[in-house]
N, C-alpha and C. Protein backbone atom coordinates (compact mmCIF):
# COMPACT_ATOMS: atom_id res chain seq x y z
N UNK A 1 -86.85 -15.76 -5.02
CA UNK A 1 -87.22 -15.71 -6.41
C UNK A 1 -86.84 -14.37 -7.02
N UNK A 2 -86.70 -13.84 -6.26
CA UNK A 2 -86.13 -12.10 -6.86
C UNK A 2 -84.94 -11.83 -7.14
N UNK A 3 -84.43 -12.52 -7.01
CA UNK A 3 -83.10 -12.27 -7.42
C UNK A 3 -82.93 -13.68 -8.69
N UNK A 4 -83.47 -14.85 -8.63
CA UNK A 4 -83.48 -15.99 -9.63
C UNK A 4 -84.28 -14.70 -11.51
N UNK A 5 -85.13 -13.76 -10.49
CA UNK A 5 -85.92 -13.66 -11.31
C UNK A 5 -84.94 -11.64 -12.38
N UNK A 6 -84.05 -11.35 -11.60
CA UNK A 6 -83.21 -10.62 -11.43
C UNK A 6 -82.07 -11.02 -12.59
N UNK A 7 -81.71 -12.43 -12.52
CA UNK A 7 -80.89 -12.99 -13.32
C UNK A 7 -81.65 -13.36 -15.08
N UNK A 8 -82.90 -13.90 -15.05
CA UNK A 8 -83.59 -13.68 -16.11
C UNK A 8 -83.35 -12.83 -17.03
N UNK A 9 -83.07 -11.33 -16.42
CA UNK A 9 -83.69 -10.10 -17.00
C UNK A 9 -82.03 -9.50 -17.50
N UNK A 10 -81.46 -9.68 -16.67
CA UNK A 10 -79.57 -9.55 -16.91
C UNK A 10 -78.99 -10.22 -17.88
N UNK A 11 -79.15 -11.92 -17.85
CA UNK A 11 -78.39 -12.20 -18.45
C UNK A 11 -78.91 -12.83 -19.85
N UNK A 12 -77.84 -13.03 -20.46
CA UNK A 12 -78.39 -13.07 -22.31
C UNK A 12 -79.11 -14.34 -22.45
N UNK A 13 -78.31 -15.51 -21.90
CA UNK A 13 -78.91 -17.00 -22.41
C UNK A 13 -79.21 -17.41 -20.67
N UNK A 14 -80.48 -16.71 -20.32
CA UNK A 14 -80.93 -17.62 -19.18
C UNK A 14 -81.59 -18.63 -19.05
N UNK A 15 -81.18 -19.77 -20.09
CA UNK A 15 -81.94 -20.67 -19.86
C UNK A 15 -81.67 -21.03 -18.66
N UNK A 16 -81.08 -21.55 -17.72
CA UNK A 16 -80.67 -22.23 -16.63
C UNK A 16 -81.80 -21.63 -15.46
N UNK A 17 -81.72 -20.15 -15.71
CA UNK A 17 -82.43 -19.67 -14.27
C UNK A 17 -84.37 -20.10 -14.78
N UNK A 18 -84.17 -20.06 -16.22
CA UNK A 18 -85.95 -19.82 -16.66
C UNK A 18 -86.03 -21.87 -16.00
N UNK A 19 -84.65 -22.72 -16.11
CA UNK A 19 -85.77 -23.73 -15.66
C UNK A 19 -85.94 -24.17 -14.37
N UNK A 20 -84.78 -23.32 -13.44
CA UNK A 20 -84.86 -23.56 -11.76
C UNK A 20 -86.23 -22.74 -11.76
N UNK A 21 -86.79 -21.56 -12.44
CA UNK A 21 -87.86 -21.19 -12.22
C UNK A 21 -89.28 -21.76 -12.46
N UNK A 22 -89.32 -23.01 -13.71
CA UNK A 22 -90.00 -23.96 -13.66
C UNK A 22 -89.80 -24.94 -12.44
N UNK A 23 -89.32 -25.52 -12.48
CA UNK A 23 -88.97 -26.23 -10.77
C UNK A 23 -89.52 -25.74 -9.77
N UNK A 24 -89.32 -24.33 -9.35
CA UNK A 24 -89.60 -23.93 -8.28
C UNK A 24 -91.44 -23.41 -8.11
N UNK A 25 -91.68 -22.45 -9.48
CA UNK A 25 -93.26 -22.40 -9.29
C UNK A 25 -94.34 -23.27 -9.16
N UNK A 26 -94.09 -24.53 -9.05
CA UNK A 26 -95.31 -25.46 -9.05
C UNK A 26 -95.52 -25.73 -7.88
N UNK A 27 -94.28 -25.42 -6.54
CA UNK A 27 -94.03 -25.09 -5.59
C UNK A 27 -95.18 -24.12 -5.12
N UNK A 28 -95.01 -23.30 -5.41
CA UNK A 28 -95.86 -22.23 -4.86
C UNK A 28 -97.58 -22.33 -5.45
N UNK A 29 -97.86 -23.33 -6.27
CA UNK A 29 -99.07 -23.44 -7.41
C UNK A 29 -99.20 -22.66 -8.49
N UNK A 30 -97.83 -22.51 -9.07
CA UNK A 30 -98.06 -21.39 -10.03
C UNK A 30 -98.00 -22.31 -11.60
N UNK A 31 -98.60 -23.20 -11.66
CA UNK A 31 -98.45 -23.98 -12.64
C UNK A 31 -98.52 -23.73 -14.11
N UNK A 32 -98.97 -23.10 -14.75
CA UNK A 32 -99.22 -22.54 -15.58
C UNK A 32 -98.01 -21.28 -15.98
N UNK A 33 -97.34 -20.52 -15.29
CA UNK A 33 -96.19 -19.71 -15.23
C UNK A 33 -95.00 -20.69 -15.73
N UNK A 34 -94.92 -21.68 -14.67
CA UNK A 34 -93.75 -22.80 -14.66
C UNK A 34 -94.05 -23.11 -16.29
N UNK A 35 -95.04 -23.41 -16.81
CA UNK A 35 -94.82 -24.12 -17.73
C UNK A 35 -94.41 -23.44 -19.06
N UNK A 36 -94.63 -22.02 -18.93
CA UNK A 36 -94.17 -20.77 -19.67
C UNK A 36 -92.71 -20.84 -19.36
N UNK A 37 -92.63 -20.74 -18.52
CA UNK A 37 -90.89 -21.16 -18.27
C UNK A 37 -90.11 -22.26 -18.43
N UNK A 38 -90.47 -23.02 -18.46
CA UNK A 38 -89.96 -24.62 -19.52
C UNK A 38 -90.22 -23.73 -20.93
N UNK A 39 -91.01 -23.65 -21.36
CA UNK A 39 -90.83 -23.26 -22.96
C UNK A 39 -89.86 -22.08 -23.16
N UNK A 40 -89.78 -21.57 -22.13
CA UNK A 40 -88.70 -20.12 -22.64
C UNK A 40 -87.75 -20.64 -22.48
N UNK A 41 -87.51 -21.43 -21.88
CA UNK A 41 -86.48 -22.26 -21.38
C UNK A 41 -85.57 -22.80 -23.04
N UNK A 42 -86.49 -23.27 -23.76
CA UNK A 42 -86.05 -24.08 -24.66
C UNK A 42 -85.93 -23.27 -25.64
């Protein structure tokens, strides 16, 4: 995730990484994060 989360912060239009990062936190129970990340997403 550190480096998914690495790419966020770098690049201009991350939508792509903000929604593998929704995907992936609900994984870990971070449900509420994920869903911050679908909306940034969009």
């Amino acid at each position: 995730m550190e480096v998914r989360d690495a790419g966020i912060v770098n690049v201009r239009n991350a939508c792509r990484f903000l929604t593998m990062r929704g995907v992936l936190l609900p994984e870990l129970g971070r449900h509420e994060e994920a869903e911050a990340a679908f909306k940034d997403a969009t």
